[in-house]
PDB file of N, CA and C in Angstrom:
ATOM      1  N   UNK A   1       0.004 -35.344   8.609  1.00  0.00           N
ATOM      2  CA  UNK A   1      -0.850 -34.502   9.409  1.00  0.00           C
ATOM      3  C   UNK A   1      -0.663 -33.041   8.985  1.00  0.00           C
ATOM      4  N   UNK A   2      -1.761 -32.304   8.881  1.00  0.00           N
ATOM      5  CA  UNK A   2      -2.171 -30.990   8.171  1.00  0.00           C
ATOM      6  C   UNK A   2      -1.878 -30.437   9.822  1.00  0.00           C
ATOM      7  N   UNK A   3      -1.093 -29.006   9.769  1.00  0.00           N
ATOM      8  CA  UNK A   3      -0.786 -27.334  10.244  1.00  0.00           C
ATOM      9  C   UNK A   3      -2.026 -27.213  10.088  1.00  0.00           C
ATOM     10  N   UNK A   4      -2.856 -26.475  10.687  1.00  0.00           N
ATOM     11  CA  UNK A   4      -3.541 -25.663  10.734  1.00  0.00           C
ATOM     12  C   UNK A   4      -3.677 -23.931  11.774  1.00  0.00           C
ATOM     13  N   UNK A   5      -3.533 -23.181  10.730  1.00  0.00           N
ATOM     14  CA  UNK A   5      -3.030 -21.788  11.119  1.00  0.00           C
ATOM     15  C   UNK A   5      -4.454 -21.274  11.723  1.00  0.00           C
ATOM     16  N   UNK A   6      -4.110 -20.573  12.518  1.00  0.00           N
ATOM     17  CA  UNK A   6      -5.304 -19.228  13.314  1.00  0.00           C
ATOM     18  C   UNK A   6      -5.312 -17.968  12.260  1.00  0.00           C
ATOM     19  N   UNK A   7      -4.430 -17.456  12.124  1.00  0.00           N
ATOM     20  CA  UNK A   7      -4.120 -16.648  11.250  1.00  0.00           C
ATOM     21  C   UNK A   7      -4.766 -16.347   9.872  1.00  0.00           C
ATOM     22  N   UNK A   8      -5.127 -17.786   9.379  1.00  0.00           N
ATOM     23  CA  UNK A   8      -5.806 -17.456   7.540  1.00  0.00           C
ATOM     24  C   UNK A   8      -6.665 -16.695   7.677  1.00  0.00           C
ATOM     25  N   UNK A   9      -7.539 -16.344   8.489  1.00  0.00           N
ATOM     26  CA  UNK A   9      -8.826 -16.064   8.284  1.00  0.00           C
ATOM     27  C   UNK A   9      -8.558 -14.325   9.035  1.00  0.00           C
ATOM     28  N   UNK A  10      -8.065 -14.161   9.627  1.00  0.00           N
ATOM     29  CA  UNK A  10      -7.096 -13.091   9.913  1.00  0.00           C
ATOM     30  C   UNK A  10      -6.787 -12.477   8.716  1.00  0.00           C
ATOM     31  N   UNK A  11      -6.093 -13.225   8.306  1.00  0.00           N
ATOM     32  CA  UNK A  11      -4.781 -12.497   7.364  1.00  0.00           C
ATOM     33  C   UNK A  11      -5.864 -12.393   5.669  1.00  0.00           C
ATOM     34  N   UNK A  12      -6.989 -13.010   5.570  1.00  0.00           N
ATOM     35  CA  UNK A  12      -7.344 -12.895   4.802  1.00  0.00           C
ATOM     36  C   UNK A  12      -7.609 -11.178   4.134  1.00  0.00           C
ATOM     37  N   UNK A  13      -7.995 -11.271   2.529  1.00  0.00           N
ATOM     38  CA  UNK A  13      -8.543 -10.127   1.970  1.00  0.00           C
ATOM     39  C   UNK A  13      -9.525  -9.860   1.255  1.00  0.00           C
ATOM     40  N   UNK A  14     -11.179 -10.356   1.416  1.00  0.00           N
ATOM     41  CA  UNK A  14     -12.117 -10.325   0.904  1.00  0.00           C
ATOM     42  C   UNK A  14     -12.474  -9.255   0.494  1.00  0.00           C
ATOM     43  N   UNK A  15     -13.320  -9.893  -0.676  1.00  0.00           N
ATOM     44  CA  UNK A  15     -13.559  -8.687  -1.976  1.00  0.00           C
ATOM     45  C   UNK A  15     -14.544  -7.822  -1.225  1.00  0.00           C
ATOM     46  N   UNK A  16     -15.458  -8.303   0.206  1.00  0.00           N
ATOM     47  CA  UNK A  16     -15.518  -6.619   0.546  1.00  0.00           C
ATOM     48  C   UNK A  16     -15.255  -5.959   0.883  1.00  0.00           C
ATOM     49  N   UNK A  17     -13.704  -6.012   1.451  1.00  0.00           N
ATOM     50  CA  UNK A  17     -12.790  -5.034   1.553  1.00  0.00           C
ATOM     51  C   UNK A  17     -12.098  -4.072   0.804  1.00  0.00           C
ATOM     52  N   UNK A  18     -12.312  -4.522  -0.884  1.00  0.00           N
ATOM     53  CA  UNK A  18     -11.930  -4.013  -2.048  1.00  0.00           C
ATOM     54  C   UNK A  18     -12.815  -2.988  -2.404  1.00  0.00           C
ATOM     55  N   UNK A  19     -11.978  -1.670  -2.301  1.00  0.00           N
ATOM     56  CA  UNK A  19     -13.116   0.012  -2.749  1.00  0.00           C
ATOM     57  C   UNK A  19     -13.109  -0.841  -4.263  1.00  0.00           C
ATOM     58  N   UNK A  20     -14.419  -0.240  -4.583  1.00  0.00           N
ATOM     59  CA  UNK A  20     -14.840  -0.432  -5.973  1.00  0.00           C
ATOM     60  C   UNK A  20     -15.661   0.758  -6.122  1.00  0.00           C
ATOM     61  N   UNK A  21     -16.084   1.259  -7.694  1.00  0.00           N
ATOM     62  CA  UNK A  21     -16.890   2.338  -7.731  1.00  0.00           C
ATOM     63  C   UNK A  21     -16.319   4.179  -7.821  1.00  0.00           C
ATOM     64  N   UNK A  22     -16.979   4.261  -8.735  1.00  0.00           N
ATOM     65  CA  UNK A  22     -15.889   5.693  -8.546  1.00  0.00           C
ATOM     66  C   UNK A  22     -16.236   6.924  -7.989  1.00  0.00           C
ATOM     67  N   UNK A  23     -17.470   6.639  -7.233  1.00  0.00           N
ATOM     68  CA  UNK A  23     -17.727   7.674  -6.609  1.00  0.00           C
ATOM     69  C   UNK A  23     -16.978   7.584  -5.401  1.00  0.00           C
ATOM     70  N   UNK A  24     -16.860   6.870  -5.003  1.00  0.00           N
ATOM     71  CA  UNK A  24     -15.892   6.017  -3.484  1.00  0.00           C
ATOM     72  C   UNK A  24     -14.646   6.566  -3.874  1.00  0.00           C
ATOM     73  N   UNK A  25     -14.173   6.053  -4.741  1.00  0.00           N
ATOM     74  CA  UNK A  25     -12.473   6.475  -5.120  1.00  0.00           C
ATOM     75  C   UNK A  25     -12.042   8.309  -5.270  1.00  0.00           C
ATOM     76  N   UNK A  26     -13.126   8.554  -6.005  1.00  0.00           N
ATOM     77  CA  UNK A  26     -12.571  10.003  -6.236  1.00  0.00           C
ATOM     78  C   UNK A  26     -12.796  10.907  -5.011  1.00  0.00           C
ATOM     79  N   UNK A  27     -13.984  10.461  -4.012  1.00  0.00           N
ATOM     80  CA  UNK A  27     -13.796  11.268  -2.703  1.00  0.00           C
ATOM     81  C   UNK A  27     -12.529  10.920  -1.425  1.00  0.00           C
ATOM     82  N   UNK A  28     -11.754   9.286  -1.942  1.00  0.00           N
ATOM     83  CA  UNK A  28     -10.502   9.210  -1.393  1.00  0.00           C
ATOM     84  C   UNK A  28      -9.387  10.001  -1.704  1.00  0.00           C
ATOM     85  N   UNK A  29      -9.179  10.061  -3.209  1.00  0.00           N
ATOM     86  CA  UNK A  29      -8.637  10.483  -3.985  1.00  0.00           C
ATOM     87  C   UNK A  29      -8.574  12.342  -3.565  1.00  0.00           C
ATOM     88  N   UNK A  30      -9.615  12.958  -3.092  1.00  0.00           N
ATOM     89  CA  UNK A  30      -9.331  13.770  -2.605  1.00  0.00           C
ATOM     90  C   UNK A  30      -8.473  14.225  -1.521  1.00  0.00           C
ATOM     91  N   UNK A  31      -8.318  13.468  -0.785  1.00  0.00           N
ATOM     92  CA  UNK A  31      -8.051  13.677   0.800  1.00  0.00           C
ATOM     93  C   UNK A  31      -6.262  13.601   0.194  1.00  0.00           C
ATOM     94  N   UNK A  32      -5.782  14.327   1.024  1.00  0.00           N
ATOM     95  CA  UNK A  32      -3.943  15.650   0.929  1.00  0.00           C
ATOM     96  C   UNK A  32      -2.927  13.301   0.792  1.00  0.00           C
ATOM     97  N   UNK A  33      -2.351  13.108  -0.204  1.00  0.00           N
ATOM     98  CA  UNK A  33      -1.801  12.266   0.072  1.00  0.00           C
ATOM     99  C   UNK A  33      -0.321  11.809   0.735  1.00  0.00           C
ATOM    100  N   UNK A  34      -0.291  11.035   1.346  1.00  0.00           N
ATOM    101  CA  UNK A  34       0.890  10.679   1.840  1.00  0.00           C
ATOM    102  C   UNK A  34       1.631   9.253   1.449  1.00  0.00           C
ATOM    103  N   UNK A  35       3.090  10.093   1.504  1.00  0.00           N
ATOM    104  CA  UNK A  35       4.193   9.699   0.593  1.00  0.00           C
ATOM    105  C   UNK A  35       4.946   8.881   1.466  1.00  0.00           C
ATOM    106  N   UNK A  36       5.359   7.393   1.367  1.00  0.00           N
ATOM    107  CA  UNK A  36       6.301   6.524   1.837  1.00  0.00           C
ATOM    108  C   UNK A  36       6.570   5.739   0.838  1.00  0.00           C
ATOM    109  N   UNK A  37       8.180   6.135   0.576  1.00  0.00           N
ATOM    110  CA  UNK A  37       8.968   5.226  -0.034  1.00  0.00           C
ATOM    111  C   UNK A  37       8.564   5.613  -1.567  1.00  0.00           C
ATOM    112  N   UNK A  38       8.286   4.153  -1.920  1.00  0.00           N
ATOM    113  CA  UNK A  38       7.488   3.879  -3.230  1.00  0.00           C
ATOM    114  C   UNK A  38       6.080   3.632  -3.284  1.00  0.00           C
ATOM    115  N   UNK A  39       5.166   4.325  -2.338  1.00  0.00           N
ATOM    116  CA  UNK A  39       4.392   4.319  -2.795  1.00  0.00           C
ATOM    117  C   UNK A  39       3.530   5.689  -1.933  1.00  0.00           C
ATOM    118  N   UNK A  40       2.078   6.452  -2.474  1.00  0.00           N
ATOM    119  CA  UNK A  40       1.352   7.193  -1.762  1.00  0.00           C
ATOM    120  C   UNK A  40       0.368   6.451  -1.360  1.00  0.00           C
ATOM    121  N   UNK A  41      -0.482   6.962  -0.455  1.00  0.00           N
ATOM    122  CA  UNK A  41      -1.365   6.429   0.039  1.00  0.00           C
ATOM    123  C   UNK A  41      -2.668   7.857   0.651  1.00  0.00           C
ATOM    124  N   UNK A  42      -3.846   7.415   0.150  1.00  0.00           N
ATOM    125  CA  UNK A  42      -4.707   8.626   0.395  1.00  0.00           C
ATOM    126  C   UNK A  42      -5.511   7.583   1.298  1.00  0.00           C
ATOM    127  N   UNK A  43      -5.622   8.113   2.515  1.00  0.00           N
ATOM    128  CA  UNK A  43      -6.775   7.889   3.600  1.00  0.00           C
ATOM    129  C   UNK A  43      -7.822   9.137   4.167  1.00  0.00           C
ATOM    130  N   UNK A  44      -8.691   8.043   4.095  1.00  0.00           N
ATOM    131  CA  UNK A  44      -9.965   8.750   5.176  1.00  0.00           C
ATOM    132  C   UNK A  44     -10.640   7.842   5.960  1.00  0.00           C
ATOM    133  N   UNK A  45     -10.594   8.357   7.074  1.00  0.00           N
ATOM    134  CA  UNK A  45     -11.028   7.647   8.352  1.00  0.00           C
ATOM    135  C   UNK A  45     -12.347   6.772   8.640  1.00  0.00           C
ATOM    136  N   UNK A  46     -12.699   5.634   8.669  1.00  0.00           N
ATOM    137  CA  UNK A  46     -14.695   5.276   8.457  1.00  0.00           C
ATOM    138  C   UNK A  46     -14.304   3.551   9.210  1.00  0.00           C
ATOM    139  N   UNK A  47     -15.696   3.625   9.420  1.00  0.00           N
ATOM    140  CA  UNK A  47     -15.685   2.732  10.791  1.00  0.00           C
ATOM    141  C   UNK A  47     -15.774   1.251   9.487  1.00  0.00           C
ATOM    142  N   UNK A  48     -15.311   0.920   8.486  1.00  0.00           N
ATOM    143  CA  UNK A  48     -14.902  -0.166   7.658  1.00  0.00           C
ATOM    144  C   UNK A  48     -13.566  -0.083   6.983  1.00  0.00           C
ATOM    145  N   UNK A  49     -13.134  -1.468   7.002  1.00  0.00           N
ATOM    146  CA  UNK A  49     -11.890  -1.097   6.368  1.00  0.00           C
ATOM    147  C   UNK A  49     -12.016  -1.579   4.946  1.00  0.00           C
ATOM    148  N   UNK A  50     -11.337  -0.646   4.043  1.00  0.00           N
ATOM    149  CA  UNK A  50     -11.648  -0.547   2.351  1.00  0.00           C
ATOM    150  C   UNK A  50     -10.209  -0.362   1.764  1.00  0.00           C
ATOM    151  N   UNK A  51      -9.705  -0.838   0.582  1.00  0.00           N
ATOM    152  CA  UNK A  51      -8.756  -0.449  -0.156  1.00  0.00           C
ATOM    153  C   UNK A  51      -8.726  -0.689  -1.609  1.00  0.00           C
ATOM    154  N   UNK A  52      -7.902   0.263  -2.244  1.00  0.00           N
ATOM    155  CA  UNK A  52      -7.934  -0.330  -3.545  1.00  0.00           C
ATOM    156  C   UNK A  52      -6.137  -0.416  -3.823  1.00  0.00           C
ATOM    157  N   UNK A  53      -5.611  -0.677  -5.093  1.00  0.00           N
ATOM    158  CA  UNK A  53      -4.227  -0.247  -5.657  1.00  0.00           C
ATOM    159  C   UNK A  53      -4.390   0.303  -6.653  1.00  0.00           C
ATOM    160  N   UNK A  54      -3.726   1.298  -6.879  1.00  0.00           N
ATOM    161  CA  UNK A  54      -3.389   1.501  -8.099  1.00  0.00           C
ATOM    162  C   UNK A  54      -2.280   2.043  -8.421  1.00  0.00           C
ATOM    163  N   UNK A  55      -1.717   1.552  -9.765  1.00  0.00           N
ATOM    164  CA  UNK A  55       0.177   1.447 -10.473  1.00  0.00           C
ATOM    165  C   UNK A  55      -0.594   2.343 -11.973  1.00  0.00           C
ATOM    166  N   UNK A  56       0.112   3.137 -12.151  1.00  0.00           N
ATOM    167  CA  UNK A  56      -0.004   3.933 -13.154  1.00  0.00           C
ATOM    168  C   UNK A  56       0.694   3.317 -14.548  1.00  0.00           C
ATOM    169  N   UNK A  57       0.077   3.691 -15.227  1.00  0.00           N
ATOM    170  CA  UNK A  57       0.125   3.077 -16.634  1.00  0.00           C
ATOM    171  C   UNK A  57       2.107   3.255 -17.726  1.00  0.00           C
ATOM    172  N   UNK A  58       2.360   4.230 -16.499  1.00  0.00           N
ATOM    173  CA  UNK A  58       3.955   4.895 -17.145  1.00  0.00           C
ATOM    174  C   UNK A  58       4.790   3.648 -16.609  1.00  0.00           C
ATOM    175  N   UNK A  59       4.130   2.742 -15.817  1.00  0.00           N
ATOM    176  CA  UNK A  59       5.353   1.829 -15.187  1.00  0.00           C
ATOM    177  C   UNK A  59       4.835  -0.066 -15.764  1.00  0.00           C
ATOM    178  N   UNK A  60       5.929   0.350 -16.657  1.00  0.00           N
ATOM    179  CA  UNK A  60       6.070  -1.324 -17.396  1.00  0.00           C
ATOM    180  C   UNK A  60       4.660  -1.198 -18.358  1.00  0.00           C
ATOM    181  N   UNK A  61       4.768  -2.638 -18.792  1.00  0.00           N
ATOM    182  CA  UNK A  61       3.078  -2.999 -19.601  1.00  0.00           C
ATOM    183  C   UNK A  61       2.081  -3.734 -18.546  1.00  0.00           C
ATOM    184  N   UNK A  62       1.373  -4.501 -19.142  1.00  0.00           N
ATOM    185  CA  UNK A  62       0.044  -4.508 -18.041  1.00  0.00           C
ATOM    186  C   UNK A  62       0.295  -5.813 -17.358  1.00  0.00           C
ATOM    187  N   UNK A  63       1.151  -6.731 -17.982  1.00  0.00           N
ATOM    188  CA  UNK A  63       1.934  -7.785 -17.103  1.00  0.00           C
ATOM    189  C   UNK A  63       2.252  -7.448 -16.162  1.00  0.00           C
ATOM    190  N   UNK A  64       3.557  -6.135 -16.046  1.00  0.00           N
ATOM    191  CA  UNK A  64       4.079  -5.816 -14.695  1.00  0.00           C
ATOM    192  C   UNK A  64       3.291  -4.719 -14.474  1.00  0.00           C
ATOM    193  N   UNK A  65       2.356  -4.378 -14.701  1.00  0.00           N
ATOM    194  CA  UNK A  65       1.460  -3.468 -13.720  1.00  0.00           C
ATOM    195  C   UNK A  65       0.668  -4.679 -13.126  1.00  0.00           C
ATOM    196  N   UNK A  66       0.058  -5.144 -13.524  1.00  0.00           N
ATOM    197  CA  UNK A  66      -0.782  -6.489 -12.742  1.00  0.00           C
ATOM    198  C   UNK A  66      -0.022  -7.125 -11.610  1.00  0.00           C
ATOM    199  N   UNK A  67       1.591  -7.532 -11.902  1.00  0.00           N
ATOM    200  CA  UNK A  67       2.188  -8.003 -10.590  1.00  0.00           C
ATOM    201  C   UNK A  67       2.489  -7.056  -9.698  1.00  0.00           C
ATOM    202  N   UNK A  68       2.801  -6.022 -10.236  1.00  0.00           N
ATOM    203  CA  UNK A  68       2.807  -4.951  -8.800  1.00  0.00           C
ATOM    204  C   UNK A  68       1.800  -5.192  -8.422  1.00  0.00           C
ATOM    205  N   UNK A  69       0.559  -5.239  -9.036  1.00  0.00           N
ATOM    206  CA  UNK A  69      -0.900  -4.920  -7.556  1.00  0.00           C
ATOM    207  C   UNK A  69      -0.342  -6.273  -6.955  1.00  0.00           C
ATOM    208  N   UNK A  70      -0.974  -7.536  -7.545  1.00  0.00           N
ATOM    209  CA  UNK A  70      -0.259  -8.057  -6.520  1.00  0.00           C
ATOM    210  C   UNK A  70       0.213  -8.614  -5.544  1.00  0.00           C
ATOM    211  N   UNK A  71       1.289  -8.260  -5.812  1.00  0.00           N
ATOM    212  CA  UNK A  71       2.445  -8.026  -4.940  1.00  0.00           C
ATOM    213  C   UNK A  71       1.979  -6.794  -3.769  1.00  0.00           C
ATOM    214  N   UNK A  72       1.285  -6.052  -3.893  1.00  0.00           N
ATOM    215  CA  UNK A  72       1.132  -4.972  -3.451  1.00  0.00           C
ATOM    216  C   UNK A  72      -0.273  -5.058  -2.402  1.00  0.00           C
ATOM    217  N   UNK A  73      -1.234  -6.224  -2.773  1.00  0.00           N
ATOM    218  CA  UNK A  73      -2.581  -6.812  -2.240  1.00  0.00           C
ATOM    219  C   UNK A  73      -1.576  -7.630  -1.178  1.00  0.00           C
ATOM    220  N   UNK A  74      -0.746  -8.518  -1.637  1.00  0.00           N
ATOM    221  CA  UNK A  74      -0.148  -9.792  -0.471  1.00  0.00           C
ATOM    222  C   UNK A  74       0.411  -9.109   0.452  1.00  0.00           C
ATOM    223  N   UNK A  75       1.252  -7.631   0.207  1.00  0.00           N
ATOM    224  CA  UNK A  75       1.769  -7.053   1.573  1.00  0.00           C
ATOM    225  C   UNK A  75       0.589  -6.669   2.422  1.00  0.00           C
ATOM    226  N   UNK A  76      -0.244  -5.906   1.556  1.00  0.00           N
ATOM    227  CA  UNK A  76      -1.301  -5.360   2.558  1.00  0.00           C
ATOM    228  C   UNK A  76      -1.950  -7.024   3.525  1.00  0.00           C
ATOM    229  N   UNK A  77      -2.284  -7.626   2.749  1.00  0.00           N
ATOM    230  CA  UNK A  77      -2.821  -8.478   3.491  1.00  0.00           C
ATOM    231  C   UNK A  77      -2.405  -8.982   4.762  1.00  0.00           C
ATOM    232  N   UNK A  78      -1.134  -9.172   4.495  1.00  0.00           N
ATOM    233  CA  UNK A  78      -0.043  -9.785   5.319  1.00  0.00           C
ATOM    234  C   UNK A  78      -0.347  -8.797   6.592  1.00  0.00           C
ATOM    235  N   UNK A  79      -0.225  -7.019   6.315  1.00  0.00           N
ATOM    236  CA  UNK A  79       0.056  -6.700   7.310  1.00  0.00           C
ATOM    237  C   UNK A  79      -1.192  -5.491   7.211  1.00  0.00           C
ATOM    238  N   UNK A  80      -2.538  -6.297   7.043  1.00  0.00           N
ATOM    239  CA  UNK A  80      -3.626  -4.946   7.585  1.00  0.00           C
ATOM    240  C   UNK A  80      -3.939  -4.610   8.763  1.00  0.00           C
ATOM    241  N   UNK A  81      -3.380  -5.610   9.442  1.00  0.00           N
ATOM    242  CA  UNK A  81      -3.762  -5.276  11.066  1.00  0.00           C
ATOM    243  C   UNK A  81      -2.934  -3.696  11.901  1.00  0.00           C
ATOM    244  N   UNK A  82      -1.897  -3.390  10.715  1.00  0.00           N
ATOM    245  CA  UNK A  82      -1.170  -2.367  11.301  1.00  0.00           C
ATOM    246  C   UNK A  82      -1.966  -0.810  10.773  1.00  0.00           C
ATOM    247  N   UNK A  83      -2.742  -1.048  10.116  1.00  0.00           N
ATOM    248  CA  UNK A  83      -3.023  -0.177   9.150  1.00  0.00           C
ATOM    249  C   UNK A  83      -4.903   0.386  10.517  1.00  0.00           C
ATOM    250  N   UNK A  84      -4.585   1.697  10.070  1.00  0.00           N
ATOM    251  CA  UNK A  84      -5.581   2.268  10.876  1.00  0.00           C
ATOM    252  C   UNK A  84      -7.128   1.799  10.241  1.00  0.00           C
ATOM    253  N   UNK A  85      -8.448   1.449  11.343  1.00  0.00           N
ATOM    254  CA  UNK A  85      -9.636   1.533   9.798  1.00  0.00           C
ATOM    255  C   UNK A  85     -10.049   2.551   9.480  1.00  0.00           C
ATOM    256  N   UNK A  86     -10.180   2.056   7.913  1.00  0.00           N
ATOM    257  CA  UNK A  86     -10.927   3.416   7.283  1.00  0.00           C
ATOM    258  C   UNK A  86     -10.658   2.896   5.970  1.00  0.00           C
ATOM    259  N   UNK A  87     -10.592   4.045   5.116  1.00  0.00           N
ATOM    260  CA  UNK A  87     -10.849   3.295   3.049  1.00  0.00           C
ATOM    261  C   UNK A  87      -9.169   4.091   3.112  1.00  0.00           C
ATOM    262  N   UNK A  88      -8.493   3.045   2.441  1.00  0.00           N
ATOM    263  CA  UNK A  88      -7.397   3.587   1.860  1.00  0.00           C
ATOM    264  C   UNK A  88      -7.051   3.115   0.417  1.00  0.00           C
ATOM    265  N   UNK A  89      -5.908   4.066   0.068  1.00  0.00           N
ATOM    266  CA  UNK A  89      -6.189   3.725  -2.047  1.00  0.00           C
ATOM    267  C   UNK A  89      -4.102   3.644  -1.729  1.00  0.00           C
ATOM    268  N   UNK A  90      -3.871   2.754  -2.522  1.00  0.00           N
ATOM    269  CA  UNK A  90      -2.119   3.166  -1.991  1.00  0.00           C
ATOM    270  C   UNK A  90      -2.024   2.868  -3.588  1.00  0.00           C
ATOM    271  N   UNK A  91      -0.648   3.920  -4.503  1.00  0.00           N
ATOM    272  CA  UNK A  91      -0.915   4.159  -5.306  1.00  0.00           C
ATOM    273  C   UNK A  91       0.860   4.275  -5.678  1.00  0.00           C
ATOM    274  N   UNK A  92       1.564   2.864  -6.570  1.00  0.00           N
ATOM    275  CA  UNK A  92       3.005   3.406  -7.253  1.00  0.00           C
ATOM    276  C   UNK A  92       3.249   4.226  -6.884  1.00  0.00           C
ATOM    277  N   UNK A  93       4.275   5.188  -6.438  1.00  0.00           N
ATOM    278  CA  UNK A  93       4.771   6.117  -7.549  1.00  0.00           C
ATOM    279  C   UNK A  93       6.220   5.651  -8.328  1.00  0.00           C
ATOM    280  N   UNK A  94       6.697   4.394  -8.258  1.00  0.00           N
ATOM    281  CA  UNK A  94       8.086   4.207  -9.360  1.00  0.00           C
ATOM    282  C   UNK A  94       7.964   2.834  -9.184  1.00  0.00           C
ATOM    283  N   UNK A  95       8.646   1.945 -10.106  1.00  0.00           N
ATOM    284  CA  UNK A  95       9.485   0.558  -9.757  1.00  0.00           C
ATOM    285  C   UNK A  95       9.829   0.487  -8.600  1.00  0.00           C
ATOM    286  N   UNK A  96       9.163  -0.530  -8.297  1.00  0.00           N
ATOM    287  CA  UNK A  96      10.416  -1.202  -6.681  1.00  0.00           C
ATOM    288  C   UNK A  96      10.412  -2.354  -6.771  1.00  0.00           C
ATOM    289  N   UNK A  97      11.387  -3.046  -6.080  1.00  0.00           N
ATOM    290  CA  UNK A  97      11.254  -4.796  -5.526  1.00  0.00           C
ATOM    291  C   UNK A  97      10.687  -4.396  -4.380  1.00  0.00           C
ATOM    292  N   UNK A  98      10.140  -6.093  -4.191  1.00  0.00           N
ATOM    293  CA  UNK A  98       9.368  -6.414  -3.070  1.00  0.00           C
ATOM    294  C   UNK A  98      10.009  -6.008  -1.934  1.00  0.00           C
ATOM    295  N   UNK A  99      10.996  -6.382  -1.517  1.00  0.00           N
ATOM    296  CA  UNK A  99      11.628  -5.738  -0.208  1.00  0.00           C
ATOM    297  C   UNK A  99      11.141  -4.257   0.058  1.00  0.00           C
ATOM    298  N   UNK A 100      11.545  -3.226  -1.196  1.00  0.00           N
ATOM    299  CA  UNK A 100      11.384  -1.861  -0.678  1.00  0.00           C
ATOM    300  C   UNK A 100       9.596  -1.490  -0.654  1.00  0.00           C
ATOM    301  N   UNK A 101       8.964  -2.320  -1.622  1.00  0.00           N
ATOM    302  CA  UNK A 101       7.585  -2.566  -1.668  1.00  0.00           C
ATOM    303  C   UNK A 101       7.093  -2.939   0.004  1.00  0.00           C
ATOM    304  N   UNK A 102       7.356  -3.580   0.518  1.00  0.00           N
ATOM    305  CA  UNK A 102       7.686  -3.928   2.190  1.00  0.00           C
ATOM    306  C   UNK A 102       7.720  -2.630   3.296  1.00  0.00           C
ATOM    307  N   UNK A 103       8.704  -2.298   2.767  1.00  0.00           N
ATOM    308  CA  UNK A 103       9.179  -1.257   3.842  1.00  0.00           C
ATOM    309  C   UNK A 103       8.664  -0.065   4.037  1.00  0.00           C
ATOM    310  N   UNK A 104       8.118  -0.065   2.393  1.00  0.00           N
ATOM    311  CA  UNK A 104       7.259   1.303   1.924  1.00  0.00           C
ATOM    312  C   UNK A 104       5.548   1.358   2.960  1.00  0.00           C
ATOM    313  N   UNK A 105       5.419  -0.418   2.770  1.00  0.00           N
ATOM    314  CA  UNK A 105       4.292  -0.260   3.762  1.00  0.00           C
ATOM    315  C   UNK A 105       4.465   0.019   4.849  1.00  0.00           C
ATOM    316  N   UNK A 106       5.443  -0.895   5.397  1.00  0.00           N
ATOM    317  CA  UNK A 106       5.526  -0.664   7.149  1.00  0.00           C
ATOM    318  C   UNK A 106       6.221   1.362   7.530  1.00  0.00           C
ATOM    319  N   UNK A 107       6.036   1.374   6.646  1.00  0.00           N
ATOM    320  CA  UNK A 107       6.673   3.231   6.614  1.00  0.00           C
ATOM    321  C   UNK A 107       4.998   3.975   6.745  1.00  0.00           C
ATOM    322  N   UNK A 108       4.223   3.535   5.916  1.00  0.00           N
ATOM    323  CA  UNK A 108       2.938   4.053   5.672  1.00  0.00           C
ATOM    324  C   UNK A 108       2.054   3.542   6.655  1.00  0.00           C
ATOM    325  N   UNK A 109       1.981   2.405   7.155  1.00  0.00           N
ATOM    326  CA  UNK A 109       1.316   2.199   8.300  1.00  0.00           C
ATOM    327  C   UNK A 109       1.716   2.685   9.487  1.00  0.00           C
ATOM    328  N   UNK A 110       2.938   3.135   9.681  1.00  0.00           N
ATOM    329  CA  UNK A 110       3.603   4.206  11.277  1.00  0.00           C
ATOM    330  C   UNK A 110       3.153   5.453  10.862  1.00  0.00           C
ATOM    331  N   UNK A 111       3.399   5.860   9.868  1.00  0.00           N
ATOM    332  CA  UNK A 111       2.517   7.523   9.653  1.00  0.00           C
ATOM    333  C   UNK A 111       1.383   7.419   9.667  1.00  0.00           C
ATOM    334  N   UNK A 112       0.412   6.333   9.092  1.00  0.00           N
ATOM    335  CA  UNK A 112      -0.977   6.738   9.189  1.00  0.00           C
ATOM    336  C   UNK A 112      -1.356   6.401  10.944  1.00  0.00           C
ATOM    337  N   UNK A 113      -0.698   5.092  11.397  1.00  0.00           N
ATOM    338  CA  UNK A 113      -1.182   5.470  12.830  1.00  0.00           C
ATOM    339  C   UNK A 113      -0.900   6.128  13.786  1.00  0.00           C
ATOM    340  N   UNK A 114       0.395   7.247  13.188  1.00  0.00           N
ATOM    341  CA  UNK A 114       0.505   8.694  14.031  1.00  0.00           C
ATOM    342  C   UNK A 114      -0.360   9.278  14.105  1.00  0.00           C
ATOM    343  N   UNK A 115      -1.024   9.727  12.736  1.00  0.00           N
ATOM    344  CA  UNK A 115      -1.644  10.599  12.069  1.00  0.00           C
ATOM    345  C   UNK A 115      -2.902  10.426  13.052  1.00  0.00           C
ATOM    346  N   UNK A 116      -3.714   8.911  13.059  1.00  0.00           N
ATOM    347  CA  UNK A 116      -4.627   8.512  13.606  1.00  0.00           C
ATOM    348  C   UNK A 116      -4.543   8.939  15.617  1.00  0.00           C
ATOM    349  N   UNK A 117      -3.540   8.586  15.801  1.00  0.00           N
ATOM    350  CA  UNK A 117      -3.533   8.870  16.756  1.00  0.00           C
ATOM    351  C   UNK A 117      -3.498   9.821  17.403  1.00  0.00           C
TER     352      UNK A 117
END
């Protein structure tokens, strides 16, 4: 006998949630960014929720830039419900393991829903 979770469809991350396009990105990309842990994160506030990743090209080859995203898509997913709506871009800034990859979010989701609040 099959579990069946409430949660998947929840916890899911459909591609229209994924910013695409670069006119979208570079007006995120504007907005003052904020720093948790290992990673930044540029938000602006809009009644959809949007994200992209991005790991800069100085960290590893494109193998481990590819598993950081990710690694970096499964946290968000896991935990978008903490995350304020609006388009956010969360962006490396060094190597981490998953744990501090973790913490970095739940660090960035308490500041942005200060911020929000």
């Amino acid at each position: 006998m099959r579990l069946k979770l409430n949660t998947a469809r929840s916890e899911s991350l459909p591609r229209s949630e994924i910013l695409r396009g670069d006119r979208g990105i570079r007006a995120v990309l504007a907005a003052a960014p904020l720093s948790s842990g290992a990673l930044m994160a540029y938000f602006i506030e809009g009644p959809r929720r949007r994200v992209a990743f991005f790991v800069p090209k100085g960290i590893g080859k494109a193998v481990a830039r590819n598993r950081y995203k990710r690694r970096m898509r499964e946290i968000y997913r896991r935990m978008k419900r903490k995350f304020p709506e609006g388009v956010i871009i969360f962006r490396l800034k060094n190597e981490a393991e998953k744990d501090e990859l973790c913490r970095s979010f739940l660090l960035c989701a308490q500041k942005l829903r200060g911020k929000d609040a």
